[in-house]
PDB file of N, CA and C in Angstrom:
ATOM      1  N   UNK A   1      24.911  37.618  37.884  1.00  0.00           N
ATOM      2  CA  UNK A   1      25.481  37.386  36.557  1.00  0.00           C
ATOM      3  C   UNK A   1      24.541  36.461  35.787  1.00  0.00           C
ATOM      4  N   UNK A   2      24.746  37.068  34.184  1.00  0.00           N
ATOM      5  CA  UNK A   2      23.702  35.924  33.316  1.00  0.00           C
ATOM      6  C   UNK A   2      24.360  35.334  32.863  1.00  0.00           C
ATOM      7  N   UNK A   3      24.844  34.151  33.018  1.00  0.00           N
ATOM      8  CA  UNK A   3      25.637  33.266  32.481  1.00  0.00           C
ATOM      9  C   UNK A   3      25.054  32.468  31.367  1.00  0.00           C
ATOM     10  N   UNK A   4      23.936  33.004  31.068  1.00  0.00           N
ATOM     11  CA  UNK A   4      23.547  32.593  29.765  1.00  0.00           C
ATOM     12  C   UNK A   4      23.638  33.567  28.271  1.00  0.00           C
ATOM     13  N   UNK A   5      23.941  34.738  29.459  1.00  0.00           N
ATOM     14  CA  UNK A   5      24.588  36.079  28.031  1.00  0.00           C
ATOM     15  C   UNK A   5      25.324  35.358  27.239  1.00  0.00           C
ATOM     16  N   UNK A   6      25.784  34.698  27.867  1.00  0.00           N
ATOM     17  CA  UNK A   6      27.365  34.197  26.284  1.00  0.00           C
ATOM     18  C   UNK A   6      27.069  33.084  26.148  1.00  0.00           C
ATOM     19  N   UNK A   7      27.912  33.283  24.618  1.00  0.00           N
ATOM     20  CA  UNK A   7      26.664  32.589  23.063  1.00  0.00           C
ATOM     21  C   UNK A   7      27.615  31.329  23.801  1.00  0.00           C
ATOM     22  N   UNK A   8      27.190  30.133  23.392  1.00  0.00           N
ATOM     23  CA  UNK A   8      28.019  28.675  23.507  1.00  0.00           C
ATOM     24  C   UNK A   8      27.431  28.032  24.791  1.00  0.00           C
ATOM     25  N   UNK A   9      26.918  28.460  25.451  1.00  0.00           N
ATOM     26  CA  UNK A   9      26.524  27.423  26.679  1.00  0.00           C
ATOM     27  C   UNK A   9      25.607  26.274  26.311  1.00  0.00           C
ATOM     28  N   UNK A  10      25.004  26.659  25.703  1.00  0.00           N
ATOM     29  CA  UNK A  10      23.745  25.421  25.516  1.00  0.00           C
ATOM     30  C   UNK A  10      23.702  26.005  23.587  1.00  0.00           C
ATOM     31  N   UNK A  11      23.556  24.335  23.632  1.00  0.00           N
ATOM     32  CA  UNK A  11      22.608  24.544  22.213  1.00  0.00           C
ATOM     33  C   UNK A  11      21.398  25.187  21.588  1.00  0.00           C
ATOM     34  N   UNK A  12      20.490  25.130  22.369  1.00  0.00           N
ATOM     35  CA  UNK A  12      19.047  25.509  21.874  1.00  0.00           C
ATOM     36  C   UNK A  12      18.661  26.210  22.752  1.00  0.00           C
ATOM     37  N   UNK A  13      18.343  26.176  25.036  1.00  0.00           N
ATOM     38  CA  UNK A  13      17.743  26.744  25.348  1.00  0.00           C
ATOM     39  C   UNK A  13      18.487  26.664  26.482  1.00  0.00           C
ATOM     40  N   UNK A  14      18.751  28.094  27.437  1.00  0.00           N
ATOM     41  CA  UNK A  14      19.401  28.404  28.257  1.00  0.00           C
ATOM     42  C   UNK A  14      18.855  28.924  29.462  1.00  0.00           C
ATOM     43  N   UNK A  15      19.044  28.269  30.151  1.00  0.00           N
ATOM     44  CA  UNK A  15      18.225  28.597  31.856  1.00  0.00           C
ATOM     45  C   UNK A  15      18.716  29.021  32.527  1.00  0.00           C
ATOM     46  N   UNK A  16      18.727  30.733  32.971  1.00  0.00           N
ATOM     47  CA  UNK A  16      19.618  31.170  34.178  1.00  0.00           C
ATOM     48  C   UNK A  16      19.268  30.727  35.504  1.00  0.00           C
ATOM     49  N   UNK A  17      20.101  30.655  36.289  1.00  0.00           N
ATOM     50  CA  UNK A  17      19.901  30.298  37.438  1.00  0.00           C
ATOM     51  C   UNK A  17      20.730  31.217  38.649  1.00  0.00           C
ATOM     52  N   UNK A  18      20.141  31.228  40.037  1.00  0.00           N
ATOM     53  CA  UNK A  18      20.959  31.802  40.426  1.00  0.00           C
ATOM     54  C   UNK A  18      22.354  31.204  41.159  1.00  0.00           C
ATOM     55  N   UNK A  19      23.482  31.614  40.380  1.00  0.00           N
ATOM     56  CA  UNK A  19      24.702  31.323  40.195  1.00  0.00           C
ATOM     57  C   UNK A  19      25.345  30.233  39.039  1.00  0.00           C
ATOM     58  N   UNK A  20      24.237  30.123  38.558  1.00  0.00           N
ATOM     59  CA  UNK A  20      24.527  29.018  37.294  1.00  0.00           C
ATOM     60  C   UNK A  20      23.875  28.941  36.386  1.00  0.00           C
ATOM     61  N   UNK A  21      23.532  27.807  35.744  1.00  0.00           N
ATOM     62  CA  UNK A  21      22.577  27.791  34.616  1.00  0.00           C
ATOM     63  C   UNK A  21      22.337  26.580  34.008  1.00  0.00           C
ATOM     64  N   UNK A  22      21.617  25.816  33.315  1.00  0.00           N
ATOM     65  CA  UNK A  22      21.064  24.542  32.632  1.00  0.00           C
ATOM     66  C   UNK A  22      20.900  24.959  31.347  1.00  0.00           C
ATOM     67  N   UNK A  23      20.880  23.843  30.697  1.00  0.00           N
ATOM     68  CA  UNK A  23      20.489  23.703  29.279  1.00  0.00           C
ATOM     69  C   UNK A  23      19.369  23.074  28.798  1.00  0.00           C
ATOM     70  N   UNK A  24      18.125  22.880  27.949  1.00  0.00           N
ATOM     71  CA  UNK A  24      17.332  22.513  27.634  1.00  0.00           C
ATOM     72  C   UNK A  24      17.186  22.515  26.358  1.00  0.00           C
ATOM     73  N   UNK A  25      16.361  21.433  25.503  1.00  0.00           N
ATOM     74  CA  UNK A  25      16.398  21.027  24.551  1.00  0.00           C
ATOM     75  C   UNK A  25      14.630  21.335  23.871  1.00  0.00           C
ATOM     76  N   UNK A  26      14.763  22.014  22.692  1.00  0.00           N
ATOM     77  CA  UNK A  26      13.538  21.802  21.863  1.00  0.00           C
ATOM     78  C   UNK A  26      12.573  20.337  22.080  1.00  0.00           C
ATOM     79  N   UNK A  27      11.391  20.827  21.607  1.00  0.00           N
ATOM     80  CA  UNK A  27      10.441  19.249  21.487  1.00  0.00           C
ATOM     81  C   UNK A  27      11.076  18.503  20.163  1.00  0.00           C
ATOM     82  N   UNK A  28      11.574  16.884  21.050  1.00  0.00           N
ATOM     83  CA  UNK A  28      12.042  16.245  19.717  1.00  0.00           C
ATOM     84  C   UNK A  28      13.568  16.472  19.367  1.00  0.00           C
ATOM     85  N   UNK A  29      14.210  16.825  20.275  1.00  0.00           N
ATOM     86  CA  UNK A  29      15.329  16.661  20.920  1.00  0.00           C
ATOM     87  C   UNK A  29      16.110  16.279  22.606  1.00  0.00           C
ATOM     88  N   UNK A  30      17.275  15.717  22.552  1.00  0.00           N
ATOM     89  CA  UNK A  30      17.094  15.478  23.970  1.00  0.00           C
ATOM     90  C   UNK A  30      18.216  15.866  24.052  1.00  0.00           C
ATOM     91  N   UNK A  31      18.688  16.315  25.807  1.00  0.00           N
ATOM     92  CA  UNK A  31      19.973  16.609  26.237  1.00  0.00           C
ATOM     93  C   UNK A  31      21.160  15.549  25.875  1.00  0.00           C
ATOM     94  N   UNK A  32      22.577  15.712  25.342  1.00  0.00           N
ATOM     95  CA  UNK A  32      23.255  15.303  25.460  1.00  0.00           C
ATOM     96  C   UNK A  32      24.520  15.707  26.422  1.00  0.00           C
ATOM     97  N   UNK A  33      25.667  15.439  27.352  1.00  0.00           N
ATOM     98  CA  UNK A  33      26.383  15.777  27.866  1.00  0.00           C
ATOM     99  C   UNK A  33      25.996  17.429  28.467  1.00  0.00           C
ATOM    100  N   UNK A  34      24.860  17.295  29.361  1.00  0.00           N
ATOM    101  CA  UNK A  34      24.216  18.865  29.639  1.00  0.00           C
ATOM    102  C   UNK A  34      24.306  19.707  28.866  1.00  0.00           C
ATOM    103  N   UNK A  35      24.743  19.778  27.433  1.00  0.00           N
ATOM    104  CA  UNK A  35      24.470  21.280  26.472  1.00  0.00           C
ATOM    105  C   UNK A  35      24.278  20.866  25.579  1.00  0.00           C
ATOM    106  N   UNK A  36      24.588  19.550  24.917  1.00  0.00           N
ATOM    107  CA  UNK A  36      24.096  19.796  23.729  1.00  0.00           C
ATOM    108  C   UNK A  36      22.877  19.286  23.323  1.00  0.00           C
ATOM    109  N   UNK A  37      21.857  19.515  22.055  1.00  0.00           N
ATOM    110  CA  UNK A  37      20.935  19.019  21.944  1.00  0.00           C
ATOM    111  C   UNK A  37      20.895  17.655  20.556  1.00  0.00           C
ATOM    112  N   UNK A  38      20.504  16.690  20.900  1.00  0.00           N
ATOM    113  CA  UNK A  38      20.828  15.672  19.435  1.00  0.00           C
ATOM    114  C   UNK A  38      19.456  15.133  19.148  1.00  0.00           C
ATOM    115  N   UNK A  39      18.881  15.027  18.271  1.00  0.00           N
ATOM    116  CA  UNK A  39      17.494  14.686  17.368  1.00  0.00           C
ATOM    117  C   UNK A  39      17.249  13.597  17.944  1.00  0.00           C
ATOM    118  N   UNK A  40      15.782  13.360  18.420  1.00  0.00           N
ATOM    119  CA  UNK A  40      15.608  11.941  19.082  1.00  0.00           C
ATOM    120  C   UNK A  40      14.875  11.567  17.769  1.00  0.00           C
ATOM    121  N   UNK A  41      15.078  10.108  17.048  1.00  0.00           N
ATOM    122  CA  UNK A  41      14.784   9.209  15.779  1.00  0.00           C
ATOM    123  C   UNK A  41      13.474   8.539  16.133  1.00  0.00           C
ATOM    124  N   UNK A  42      12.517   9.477  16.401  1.00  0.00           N
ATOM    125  CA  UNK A  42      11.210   8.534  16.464  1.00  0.00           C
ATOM    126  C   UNK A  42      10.808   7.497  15.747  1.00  0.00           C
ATOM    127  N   UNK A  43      11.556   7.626  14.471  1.00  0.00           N
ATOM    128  CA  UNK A  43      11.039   6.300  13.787  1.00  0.00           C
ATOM    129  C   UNK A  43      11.366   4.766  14.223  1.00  0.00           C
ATOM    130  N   UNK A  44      12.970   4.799  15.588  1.00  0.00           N
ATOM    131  CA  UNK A  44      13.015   3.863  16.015  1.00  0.00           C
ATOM    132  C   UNK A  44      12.681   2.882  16.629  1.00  0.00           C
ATOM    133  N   UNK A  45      11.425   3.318  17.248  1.00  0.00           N
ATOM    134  CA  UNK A  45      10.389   2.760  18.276  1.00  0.00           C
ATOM    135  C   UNK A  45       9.205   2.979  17.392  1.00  0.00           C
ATOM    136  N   UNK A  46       8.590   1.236  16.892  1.00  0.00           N
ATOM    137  CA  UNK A  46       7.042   0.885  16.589  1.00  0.00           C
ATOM    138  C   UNK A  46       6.926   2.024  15.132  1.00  0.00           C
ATOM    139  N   UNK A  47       8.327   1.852  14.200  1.00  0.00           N
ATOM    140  CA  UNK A  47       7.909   2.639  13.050  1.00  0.00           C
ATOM    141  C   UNK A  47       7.016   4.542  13.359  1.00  0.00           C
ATOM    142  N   UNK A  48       7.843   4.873  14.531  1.00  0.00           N
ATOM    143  CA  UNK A  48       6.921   5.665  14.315  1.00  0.00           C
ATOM    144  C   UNK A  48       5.720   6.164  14.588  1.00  0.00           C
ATOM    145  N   UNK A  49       4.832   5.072  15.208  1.00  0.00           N
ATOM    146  CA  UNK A  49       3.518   5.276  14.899  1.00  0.00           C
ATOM    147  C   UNK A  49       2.976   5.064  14.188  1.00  0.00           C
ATOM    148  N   UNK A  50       3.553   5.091  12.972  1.00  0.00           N
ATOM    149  CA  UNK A  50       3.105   5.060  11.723  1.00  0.00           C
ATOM    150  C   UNK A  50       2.369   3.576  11.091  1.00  0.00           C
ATOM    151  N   UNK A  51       1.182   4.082  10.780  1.00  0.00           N
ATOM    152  CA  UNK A  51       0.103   2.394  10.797  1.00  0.00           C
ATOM    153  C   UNK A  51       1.142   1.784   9.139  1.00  0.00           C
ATOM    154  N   UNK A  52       0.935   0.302   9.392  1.00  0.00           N
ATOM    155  CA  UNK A  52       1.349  -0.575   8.312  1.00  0.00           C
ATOM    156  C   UNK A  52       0.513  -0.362   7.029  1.00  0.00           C
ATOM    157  N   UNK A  53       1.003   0.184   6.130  1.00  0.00           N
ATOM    158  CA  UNK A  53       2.101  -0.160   5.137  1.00  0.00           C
ATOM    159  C   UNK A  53       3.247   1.375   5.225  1.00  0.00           C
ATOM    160  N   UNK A  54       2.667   2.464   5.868  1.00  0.00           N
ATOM    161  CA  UNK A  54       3.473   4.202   5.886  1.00  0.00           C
ATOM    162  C   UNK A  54       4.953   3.225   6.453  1.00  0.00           C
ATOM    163  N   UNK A  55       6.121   4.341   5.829  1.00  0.00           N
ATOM    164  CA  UNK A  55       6.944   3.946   6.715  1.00  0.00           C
ATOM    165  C   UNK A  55       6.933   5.400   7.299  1.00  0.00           C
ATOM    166  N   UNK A  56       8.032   5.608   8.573  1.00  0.00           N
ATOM    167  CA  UNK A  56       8.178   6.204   9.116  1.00  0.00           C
ATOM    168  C   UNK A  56       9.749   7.026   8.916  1.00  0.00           C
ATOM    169  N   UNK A  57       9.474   8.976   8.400  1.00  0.00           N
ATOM    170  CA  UNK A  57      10.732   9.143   8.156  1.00  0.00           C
ATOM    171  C   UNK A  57      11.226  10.402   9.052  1.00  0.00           C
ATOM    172  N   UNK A  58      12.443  10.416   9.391  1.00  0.00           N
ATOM    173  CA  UNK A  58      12.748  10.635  10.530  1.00  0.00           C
ATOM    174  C   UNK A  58      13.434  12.367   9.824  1.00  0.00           C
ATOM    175  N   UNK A  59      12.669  13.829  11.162  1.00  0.00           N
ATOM    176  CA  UNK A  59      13.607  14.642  10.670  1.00  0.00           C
ATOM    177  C   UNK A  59      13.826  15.641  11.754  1.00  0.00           C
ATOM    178  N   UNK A  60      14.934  16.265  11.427  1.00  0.00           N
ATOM    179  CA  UNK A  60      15.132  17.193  12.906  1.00  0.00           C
ATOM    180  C   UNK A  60      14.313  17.843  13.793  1.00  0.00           C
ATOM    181  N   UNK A  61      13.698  17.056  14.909  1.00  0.00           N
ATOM    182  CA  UNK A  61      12.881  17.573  15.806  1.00  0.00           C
ATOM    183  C   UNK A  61      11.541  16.938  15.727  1.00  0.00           C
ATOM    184  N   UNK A  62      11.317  15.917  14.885  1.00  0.00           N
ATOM    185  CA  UNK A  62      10.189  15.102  13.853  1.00  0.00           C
ATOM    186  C   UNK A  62      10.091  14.205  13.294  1.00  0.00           C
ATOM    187  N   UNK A  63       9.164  13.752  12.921  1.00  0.00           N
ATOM    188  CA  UNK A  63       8.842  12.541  12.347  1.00  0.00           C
ATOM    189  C   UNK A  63       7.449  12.590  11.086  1.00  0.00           C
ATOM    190  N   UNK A  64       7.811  11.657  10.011  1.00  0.00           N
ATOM    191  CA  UNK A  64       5.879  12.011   9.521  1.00  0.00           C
ATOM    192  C   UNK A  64       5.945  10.773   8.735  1.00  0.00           C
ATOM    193  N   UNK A  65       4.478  10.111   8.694  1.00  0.00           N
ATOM    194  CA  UNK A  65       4.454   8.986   7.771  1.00  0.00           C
ATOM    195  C   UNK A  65       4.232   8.820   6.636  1.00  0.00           C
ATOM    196  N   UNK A  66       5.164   8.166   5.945  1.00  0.00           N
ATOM    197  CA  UNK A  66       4.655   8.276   3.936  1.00  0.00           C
ATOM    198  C   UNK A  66       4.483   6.828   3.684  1.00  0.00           C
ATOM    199  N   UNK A  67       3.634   6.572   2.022  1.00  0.00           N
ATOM    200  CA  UNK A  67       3.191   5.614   1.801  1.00  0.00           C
ATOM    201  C   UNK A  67       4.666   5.220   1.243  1.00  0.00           C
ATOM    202  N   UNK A  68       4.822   3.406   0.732  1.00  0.00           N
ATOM    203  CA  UNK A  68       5.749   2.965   0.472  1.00  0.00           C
ATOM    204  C   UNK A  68       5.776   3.119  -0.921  1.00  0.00           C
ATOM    205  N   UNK A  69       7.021   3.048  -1.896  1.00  0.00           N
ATOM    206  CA  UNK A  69       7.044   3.228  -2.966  1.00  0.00           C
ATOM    207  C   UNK A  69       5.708   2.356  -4.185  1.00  0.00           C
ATOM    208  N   UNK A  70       4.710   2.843  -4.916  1.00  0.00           N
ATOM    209  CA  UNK A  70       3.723   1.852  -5.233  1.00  0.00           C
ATOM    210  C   UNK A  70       2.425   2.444  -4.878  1.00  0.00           C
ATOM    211  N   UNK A  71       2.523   3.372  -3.771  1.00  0.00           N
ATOM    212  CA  UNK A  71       1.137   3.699  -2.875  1.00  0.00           C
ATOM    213  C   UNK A  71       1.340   5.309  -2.890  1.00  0.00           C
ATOM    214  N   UNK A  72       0.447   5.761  -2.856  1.00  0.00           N
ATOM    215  CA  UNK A  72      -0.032   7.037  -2.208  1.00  0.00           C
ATOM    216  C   UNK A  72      -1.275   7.489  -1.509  1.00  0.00           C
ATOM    217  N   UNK A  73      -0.978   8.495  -0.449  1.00  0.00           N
ATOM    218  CA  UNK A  73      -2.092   8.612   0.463  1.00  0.00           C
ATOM    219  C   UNK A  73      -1.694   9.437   1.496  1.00  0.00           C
ATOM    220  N   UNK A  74      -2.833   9.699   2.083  1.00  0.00           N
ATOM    221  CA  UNK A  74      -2.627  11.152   3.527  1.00  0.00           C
ATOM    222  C   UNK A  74      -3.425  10.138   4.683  1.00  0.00           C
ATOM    223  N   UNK A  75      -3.159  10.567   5.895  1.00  0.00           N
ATOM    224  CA  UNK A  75      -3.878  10.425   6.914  1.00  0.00           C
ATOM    225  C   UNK A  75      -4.054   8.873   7.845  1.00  0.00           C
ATOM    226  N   UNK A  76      -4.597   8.180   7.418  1.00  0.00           N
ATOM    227  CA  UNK A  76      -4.732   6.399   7.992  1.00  0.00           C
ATOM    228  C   UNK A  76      -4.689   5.684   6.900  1.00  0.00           C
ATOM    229  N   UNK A  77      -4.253   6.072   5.586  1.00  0.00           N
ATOM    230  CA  UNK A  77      -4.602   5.287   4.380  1.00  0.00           C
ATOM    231  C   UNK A  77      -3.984   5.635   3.416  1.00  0.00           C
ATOM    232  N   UNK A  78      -3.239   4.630   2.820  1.00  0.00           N
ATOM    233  CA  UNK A  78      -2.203   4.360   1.537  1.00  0.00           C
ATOM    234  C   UNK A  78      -2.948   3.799   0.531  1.00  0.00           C
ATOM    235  N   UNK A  79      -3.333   4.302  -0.396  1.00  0.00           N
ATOM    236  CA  UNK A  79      -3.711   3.121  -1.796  1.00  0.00           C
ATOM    237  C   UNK A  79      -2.993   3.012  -2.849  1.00  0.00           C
ATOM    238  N   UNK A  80      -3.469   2.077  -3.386  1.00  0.00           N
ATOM    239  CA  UNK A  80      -2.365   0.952  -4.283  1.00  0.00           C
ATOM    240  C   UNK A  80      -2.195   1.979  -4.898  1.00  0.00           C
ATOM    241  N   UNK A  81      -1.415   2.365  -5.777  1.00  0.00           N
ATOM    242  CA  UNK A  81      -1.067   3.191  -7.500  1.00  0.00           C
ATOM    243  C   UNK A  81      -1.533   2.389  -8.218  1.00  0.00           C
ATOM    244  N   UNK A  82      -2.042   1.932  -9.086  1.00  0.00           N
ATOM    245  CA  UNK A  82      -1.938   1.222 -10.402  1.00  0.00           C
ATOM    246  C   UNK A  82      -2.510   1.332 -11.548  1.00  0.00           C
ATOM    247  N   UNK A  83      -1.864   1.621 -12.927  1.00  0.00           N
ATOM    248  CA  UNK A  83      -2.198   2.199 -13.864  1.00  0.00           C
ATOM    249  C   UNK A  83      -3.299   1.172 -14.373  1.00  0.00           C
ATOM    250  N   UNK A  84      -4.117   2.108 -15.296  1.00  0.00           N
ATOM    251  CA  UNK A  84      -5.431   1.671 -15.747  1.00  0.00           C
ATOM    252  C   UNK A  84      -5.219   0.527 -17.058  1.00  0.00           C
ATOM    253  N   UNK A  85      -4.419   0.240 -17.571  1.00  0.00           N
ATOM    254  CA  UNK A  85      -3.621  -0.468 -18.359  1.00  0.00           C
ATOM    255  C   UNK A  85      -3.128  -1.935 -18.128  1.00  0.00           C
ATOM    256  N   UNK A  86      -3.079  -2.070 -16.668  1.00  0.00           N
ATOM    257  CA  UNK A  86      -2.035  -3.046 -16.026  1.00  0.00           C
ATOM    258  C   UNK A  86      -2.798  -4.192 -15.110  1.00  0.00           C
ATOM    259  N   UNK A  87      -4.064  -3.889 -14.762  1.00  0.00           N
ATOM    260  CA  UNK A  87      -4.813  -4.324 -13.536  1.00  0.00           C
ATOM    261  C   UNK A  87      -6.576  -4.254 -13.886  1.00  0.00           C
ATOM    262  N   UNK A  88      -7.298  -5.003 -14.528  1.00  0.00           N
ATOM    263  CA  UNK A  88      -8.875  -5.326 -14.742  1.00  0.00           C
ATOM    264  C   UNK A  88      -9.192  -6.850 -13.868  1.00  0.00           C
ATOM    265  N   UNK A  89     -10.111  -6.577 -13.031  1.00  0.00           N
ATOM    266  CA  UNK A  89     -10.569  -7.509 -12.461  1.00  0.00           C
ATOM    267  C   UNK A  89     -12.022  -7.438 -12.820  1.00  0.00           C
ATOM    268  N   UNK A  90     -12.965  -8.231 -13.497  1.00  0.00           N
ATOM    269  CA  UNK A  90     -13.950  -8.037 -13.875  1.00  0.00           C
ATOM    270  C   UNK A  90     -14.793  -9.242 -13.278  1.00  0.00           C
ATOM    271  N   UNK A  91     -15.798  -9.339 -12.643  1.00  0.00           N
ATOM    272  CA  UNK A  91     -16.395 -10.579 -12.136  1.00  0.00           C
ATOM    273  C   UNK A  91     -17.528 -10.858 -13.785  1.00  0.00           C
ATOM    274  N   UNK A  92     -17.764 -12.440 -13.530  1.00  0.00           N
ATOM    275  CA  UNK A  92     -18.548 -12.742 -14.621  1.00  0.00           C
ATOM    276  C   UNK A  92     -19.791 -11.711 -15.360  1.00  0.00           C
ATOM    277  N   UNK A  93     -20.281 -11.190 -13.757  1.00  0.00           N
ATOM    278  CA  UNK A  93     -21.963 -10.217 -14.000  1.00  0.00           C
ATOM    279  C   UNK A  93     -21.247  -8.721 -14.107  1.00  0.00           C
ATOM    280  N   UNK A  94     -20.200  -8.740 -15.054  1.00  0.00           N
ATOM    281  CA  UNK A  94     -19.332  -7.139 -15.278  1.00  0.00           C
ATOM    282  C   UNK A  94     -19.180  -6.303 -14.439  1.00  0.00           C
ATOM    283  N   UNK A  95     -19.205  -6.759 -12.813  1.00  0.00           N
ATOM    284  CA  UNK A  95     -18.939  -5.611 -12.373  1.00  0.00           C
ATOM    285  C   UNK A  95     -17.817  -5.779 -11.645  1.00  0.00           C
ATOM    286  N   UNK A  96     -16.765  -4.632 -11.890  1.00  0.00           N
ATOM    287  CA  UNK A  96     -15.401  -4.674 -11.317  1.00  0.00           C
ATOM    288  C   UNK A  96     -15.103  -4.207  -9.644  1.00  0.00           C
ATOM    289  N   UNK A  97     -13.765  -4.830  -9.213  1.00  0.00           N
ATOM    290  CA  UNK A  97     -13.502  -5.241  -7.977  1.00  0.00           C
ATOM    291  C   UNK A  97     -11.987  -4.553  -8.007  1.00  0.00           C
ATOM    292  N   UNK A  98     -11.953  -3.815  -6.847  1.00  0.00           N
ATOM    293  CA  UNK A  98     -10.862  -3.137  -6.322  1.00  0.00           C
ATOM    294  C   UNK A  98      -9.794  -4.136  -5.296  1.00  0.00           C
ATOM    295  N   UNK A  99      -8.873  -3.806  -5.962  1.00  0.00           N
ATOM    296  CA  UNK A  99      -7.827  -4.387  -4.716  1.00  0.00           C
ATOM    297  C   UNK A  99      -8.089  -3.945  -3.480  1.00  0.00           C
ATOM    298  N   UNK A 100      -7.575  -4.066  -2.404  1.00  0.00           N
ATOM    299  CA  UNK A 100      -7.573  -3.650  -0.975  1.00  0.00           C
ATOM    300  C   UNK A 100      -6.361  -4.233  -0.695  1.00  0.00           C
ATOM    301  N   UNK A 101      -5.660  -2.871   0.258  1.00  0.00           N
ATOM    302  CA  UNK A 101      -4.619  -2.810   1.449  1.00  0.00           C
ATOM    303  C   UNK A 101      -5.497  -3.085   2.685  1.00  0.00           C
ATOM    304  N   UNK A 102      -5.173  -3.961   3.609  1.00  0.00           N
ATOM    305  CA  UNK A 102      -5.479  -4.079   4.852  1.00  0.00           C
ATOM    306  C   UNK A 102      -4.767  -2.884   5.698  1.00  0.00           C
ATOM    307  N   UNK A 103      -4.758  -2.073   6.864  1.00  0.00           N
ATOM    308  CA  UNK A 103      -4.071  -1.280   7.641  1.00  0.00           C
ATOM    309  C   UNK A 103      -4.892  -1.821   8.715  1.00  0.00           C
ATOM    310  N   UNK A 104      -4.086  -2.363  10.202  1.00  0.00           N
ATOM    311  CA  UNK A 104      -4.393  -2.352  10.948  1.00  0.00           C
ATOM    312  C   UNK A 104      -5.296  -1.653  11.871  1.00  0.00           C
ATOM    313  N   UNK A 105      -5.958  -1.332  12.785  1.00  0.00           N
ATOM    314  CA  UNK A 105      -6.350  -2.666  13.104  1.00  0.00           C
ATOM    315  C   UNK A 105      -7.417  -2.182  12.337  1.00  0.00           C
ATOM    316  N   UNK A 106      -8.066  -3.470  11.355  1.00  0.00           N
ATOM    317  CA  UNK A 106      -8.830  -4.110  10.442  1.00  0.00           C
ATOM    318  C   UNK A 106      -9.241  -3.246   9.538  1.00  0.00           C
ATOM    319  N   UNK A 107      -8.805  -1.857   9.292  1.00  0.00           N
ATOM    320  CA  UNK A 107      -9.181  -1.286   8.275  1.00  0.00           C
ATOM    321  C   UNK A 107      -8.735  -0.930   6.727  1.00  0.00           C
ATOM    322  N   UNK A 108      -9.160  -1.214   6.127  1.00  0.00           N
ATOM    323  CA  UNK A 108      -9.253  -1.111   4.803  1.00  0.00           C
ATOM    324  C   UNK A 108      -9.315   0.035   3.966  1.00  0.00           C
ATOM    325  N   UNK A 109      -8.564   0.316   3.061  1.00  0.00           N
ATOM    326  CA  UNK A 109      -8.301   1.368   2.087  1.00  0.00           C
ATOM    327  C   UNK A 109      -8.268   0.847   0.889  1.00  0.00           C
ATOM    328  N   UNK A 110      -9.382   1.592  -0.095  1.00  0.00           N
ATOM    329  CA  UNK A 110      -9.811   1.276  -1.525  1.00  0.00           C
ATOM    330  C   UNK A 110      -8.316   1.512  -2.443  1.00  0.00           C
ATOM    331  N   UNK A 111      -7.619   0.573  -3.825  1.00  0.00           N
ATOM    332  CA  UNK A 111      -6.914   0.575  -4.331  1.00  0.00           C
ATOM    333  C   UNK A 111      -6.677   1.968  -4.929  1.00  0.00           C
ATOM    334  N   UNK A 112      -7.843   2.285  -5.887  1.00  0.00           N
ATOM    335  CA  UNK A 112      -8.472   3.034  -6.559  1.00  0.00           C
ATOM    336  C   UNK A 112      -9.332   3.375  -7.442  1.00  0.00           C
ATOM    337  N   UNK A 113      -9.998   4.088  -7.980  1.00  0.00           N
ATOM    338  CA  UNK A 113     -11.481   3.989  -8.418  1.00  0.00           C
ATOM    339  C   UNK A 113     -11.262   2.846  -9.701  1.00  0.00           C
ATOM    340  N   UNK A 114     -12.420   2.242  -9.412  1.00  0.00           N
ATOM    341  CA  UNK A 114     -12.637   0.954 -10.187  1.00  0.00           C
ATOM    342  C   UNK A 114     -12.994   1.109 -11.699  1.00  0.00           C
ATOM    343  N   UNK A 115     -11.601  -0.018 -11.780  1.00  0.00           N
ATOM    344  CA  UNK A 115     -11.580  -0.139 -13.915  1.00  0.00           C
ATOM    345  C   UNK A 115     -12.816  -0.884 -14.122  1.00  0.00           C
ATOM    346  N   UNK A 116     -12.984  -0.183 -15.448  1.00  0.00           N
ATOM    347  CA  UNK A 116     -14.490  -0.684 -16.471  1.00  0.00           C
ATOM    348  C   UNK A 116     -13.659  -1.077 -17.978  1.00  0.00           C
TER     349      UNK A 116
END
């Protein structure tokens, strides 16, 4: 007998066996009470992964890191937003200077291309 023919045994993945059967869970889910499957919240442990300033947002079966409201960016690096209007740093000999985000460990991501 396949006791995994009928629908309801397990949530996601059904293991016949002989005379019985198990339940198993997608990547990024874990067993609950042997059938069911419930979303494991990677973002709860160390953000994620996700290097400082990304936070870490949590979704069924997943996780992915975004910059914080202020920043945008892909990959190891968030830079500042800031409108061209709002932010001139000009050193005496005219040449202008970008903010910097620090991201662990010790690397640095440019604000954005430098006001004149």
């Amino acid at each position: 007998i396949n006791e995994c023919k009928y629908r309801g045994r397990c949530d996601q993945i059904c293991i016949n066996t002989l005379g019985s059967y198990y339940c198993r869970c997608w990547k990024g889910f874990q067993i609950f009470k042997n059938r069911y499957c419930v979303d494991i919240d990677e973002c709860r442990c160390n953000n994620g992964g996700c290097p400082f300033p990304y936070r870490c947002i949590n979704k069924p079966g997943s996780h992915y890191c975004e910059c914080p409201f202020g920043f945008t960016g892909k990959g190891n690096f968030c830079h500042l937003v800031v409108p061209e209007n709002k932010l001139n740093f000009t050193l005496p000999d005219k040449k202008s200077i970008l903010p910097r985000v620090t991201l662990p460990p010790g690397r640095a991501a440019p604000a954005s291309p430098p006001i004149k």
